[in-house]
N, C-alpha and C. Protein backbone atom coordinates (compact mmCIF):
# COMPACT_ATOMS: atom_id res chain seq x y z
N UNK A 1 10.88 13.48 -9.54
CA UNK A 1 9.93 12.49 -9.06
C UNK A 1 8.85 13.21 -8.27
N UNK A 2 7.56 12.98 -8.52
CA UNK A 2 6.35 13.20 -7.89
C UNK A 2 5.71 12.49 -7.19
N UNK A 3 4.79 12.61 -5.68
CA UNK A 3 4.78 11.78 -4.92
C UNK A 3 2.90 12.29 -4.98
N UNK A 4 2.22 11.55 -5.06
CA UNK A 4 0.44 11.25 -5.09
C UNK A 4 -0.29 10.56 -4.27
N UNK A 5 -0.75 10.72 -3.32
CA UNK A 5 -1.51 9.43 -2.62
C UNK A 5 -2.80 9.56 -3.46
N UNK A 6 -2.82 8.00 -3.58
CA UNK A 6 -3.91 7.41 -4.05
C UNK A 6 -5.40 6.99 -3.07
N UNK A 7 -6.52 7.74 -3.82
CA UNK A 7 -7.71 7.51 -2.90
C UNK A 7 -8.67 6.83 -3.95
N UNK A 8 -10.02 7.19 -3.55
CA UNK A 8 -11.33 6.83 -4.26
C UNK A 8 -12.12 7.65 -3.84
N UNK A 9 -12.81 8.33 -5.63
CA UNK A 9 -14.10 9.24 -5.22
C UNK A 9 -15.19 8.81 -4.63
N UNK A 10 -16.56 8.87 -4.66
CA UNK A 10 -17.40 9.08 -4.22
C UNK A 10 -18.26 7.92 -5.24
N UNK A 11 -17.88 8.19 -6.58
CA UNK A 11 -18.36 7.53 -7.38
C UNK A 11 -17.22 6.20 -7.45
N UNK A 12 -16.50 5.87 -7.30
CA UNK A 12 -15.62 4.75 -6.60
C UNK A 12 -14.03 4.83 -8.23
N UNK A 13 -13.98 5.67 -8.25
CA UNK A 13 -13.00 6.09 -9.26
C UNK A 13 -11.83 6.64 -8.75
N UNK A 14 -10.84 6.15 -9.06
CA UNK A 14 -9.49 6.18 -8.16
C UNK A 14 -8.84 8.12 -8.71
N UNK A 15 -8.37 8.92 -7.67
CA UNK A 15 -8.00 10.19 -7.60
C UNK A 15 -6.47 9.98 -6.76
N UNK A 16 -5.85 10.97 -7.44
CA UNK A 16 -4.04 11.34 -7.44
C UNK A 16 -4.48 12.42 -7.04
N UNK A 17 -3.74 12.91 -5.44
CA UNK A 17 -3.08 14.10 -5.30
C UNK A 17 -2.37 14.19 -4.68
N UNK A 18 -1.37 15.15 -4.73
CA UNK A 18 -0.23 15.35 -4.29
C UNK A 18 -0.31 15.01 -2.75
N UNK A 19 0.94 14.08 -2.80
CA UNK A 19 2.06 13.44 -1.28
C UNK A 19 2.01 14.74 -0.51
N UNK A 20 1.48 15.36 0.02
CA UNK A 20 2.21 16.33 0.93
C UNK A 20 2.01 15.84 2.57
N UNK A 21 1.29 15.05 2.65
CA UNK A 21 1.26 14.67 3.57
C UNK A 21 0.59 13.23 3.80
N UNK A 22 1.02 11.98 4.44
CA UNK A 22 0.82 10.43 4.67
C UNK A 22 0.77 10.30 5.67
N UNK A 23 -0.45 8.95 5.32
CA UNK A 23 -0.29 8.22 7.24
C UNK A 23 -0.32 6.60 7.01
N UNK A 24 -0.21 5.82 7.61
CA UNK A 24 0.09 4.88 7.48
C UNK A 24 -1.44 3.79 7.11
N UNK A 25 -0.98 3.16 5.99
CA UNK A 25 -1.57 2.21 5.38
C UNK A 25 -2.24 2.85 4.24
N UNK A 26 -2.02 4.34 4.22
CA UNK A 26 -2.13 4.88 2.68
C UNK A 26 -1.25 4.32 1.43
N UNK A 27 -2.01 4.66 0.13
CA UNK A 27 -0.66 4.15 -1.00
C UNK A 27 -0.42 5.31 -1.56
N UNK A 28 0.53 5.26 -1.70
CA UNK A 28 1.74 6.89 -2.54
C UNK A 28 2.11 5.87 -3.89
N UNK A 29 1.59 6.57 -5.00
CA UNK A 29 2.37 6.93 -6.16
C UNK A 29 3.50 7.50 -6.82
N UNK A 30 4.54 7.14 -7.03
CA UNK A 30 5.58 8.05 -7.65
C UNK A 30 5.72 7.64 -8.85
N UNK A 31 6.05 9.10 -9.41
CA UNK A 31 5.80 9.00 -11.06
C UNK A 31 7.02 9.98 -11.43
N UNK A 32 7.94 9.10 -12.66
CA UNK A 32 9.07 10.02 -12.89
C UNK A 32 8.97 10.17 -14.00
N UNK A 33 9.07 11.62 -14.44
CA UNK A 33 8.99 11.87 -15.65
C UNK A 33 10.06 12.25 -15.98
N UNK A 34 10.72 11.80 -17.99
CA UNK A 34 11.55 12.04 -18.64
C UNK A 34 11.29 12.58 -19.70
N UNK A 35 12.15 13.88 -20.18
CA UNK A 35 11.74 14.57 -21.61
C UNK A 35 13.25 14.78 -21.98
N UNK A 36 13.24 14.64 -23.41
CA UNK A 36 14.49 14.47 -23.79
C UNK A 36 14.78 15.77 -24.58
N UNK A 37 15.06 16.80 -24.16
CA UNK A 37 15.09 18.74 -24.35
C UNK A 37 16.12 18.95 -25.79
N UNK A 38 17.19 17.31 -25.68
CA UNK A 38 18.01 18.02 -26.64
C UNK A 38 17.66 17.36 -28.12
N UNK A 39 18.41 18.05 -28.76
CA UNK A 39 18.09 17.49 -30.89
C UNK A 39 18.40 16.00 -30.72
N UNK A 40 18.93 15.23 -29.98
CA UNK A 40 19.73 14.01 -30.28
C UNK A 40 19.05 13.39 -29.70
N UNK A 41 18.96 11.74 -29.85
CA UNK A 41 18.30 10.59 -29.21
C UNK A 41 18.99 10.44 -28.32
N UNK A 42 18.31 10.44 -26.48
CA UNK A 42 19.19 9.54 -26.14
C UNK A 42 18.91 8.20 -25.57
N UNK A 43 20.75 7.43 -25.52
CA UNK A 43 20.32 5.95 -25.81
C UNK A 43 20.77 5.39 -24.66
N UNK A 44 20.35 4.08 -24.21
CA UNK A 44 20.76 3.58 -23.08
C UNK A 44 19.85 4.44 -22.03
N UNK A 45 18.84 4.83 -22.06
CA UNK A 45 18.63 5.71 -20.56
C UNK A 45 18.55 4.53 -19.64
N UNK A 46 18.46 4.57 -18.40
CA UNK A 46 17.95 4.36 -17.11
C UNK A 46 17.32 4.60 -15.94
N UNK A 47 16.23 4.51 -15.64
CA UNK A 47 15.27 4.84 -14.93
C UNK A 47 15.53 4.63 -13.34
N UNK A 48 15.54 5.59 -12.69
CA UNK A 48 15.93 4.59 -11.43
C UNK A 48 14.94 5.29 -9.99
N UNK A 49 13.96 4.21 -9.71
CA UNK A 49 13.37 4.92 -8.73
C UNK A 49 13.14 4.10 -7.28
N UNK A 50 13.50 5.21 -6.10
CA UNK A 50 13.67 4.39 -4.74
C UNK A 50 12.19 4.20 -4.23
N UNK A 51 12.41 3.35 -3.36
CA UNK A 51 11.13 2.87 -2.50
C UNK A 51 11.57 3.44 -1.08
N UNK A 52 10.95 4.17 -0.72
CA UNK A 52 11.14 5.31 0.41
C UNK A 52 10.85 3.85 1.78
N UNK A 53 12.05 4.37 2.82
CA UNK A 53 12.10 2.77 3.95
C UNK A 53 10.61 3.39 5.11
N UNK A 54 9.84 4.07 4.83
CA UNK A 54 8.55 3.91 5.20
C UNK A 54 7.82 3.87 4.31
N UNK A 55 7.99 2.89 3.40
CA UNK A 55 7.08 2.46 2.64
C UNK A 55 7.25 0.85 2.26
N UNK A 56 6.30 0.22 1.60
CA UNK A 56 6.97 -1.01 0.92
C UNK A 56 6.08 -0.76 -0.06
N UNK A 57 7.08 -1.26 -1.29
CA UNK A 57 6.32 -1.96 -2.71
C UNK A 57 5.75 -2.53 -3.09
N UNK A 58 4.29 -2.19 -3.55
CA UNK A 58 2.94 -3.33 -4.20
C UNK A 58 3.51 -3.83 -5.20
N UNK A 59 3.76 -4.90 -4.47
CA UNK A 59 3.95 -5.67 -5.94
C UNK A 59 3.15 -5.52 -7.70
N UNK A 60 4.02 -5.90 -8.64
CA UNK A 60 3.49 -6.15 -9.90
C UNK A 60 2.71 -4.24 -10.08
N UNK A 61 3.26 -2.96 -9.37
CA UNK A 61 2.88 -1.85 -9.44
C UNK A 61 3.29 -1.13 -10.13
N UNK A 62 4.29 -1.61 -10.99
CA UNK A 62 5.42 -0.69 -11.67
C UNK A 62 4.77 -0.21 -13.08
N UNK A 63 4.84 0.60 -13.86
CA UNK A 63 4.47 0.61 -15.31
C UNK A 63 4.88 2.08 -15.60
N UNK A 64 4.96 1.53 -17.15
CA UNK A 64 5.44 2.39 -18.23
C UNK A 64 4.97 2.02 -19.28
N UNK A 65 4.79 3.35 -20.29
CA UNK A 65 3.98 3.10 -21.63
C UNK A 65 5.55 2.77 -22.54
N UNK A 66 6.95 3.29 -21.90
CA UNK A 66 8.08 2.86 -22.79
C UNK A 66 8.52 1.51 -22.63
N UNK A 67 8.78 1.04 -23.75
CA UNK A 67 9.89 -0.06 -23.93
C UNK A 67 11.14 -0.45 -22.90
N UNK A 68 10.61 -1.06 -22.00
CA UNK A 68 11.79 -1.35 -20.93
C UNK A 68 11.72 -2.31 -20.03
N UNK A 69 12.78 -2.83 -19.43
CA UNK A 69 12.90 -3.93 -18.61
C UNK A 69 13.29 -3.46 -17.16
N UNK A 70 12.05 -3.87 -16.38
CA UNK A 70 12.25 -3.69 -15.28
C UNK A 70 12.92 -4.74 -14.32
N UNK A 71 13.78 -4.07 -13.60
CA UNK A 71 15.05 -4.96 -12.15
C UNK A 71 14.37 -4.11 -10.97
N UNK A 72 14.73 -4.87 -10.11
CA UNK A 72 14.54 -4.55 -8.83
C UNK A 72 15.43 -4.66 -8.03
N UNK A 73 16.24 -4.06 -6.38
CA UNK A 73 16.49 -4.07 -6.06
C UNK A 73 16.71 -4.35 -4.87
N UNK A 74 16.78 -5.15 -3.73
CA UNK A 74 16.92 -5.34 -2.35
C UNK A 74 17.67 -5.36 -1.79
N UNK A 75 18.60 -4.53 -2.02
CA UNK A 75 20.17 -4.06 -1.09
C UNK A 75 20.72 -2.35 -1.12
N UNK A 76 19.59 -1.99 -1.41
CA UNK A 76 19.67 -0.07 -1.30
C UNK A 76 20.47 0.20 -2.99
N UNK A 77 19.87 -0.61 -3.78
CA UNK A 77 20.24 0.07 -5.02
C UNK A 77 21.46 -0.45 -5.20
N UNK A 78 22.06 -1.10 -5.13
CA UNK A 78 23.90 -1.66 -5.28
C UNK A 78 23.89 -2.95 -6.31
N UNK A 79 22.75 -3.38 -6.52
CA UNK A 79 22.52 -4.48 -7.75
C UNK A 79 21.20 -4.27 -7.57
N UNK A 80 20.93 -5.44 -9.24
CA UNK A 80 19.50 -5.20 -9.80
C UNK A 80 19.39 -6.18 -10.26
N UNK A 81 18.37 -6.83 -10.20
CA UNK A 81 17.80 -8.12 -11.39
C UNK A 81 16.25 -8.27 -11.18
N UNK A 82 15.94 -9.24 -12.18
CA UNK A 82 15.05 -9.30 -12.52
C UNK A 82 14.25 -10.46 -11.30
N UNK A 83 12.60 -9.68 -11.57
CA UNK A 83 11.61 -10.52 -10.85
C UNK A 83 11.47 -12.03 -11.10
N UNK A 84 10.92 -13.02 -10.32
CA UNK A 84 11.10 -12.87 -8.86
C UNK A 84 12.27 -12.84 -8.38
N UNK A 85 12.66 -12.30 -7.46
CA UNK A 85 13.63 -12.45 -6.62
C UNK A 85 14.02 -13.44 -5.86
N UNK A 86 15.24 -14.44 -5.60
CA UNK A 86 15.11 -15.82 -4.73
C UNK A 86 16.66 -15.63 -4.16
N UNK A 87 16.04 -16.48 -3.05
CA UNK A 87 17.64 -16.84 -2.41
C UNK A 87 17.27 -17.96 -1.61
N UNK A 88 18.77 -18.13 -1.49
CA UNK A 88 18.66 -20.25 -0.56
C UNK A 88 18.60 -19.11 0.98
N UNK A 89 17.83 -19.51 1.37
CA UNK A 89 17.77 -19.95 2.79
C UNK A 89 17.78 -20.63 3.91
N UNK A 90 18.19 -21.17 5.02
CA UNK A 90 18.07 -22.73 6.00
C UNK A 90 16.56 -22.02 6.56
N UNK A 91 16.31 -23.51 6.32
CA UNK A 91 14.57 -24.02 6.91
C UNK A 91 15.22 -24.27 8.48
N UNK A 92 13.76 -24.40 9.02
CA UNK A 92 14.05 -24.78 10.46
C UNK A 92 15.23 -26.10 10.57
N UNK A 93 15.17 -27.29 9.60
CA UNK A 93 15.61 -28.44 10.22
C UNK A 93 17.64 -27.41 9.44
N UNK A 94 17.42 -26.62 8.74
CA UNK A 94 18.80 -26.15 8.61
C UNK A 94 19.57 -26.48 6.87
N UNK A 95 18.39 -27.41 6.57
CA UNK A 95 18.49 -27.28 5.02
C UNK A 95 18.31 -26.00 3.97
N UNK A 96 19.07 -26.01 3.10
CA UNK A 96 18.93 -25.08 1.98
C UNK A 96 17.87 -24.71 1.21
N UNK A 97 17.13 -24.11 1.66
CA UNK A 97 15.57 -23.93 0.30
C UNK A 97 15.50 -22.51 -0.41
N UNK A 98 15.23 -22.45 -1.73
CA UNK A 98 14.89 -21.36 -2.38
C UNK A 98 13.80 -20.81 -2.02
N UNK A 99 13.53 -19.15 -1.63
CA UNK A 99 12.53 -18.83 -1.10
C UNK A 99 12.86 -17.30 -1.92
N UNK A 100 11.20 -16.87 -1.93
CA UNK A 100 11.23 -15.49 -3.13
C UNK A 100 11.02 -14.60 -2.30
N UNK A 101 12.11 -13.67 -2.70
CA UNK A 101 11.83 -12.33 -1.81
C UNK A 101 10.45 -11.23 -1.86
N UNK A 102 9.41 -11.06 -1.11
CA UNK A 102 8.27 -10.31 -1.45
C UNK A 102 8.73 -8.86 -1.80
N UNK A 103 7.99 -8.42 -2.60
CA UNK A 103 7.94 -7.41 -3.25
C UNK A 103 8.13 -6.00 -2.14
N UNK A 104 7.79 -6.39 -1.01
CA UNK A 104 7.78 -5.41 0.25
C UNK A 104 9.39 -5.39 0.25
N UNK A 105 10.31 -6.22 0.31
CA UNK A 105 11.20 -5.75 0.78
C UNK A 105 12.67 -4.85 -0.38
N UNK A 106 11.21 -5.17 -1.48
CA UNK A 106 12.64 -3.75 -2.50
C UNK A 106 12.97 -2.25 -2.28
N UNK A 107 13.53 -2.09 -2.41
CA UNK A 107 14.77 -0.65 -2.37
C UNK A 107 14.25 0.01 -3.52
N UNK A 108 14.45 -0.64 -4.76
CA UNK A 108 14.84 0.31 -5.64
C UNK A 108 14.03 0.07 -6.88
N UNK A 109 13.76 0.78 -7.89
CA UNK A 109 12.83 -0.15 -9.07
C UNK A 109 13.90 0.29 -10.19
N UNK A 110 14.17 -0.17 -10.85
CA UNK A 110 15.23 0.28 -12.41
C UNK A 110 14.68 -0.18 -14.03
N UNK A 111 14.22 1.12 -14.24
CA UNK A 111 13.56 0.48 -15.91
C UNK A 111 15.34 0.97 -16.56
N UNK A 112 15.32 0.21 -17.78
CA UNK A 112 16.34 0.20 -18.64
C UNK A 112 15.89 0.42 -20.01
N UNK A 113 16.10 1.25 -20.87
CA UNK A 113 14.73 1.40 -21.68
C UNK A 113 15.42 0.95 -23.14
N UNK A 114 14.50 0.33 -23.61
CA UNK A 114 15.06 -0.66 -25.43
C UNK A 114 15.22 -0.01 -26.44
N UNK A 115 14.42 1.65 -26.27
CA UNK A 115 15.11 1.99 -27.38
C UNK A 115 15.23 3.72 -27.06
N UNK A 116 15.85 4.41 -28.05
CA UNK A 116 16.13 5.77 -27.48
C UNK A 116 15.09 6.84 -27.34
N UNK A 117 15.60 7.62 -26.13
CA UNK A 117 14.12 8.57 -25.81
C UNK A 117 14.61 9.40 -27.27
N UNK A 118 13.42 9.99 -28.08
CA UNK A 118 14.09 10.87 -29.32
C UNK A 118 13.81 12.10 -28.91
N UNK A 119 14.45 13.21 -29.77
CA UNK A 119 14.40 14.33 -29.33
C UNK A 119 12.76 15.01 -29.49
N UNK A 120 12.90 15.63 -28.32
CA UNK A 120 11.46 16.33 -27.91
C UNK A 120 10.25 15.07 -27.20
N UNK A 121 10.11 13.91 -27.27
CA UNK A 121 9.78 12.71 -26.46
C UNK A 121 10.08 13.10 -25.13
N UNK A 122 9.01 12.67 -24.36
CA UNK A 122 8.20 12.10 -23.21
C UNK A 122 8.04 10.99 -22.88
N UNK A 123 8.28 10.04 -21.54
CA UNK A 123 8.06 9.05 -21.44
C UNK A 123 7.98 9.17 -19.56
N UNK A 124 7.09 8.49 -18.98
CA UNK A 124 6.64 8.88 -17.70
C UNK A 124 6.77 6.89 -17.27
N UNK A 125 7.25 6.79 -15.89
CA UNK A 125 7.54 5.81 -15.36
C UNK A 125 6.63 6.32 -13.61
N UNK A 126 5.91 5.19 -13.08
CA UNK A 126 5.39 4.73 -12.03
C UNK A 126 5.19 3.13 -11.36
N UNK A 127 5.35 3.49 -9.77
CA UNK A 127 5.42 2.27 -8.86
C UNK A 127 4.25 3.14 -7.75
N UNK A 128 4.14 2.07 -7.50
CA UNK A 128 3.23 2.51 -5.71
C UNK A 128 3.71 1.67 -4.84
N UNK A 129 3.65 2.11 -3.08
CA UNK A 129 3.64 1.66 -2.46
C UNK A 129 2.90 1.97 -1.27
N UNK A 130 3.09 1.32 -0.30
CA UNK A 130 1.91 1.21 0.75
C UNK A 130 2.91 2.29 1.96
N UNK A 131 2.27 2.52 3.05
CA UNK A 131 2.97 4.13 3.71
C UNK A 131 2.89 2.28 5.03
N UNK A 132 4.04 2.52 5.64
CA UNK A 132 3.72 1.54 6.72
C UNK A 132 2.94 1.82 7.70
């Protein structure tokens, strides 16, 4: 995994360079790349990338040019499902309401990919998030 903060040139065109150093309310890019070295397809991969806890997740930031279904996580990676995220919560008067978890508070991003990386294939996965 590779880490990029994201800026803007001069001419207003967005520039990646390397994370080596953040400050807060910057956005970092991470980008994971997969190459599949051996003769054989492989199948079932899984993608799995964390959201660093000084950071939170821009929402709707995730992408890939591969075939895959993205889950998310909000419990440090220990389950995954799919967007939006909801849970019952008590309102002030103490009733039960469904309320969606914001995108800030995921852990983890998980592509699952539909079909097999083939041999000698490339396939590159990215999220951003904001530096708190």
């Amino acid at each position: 995994m590779t880490a990029y903060v994201v800026s803007t040139d001069q001419a207003g065109k967005e520039v990646l360079e390397p994370a080596t150093e953040v400050a807060p309310g910057q956005t970092v890019e991470y980008q994971l790349t997969y190459e599949n070295t051996s003769t054989d397809p492989l199948k079932d991969l899984i993608v799995t990338g964390p959201v660093p806890r000084v950071t939170a997740y821009i929402g709707k930031s995730a992408f890939t040019e591969a075939k895959a279904n993205l889950q998310v996580s909000i419990d440090g990676g220990k389950t995954f499902e799919n967007e939006p995220v909801k849970r019952l919560v008590k309102d002030a008067n103490g009733k039960k309401v469904e309320r969606i978890i914001p995108p800030s508070a995921y852990t983890h991003l998980r592509w699952t990919m539909k079909e097999p990386l083939n041999a000698g294939e490339v396939k590159n996965f990215a999220y951003r998030s904001v530096v708190k």
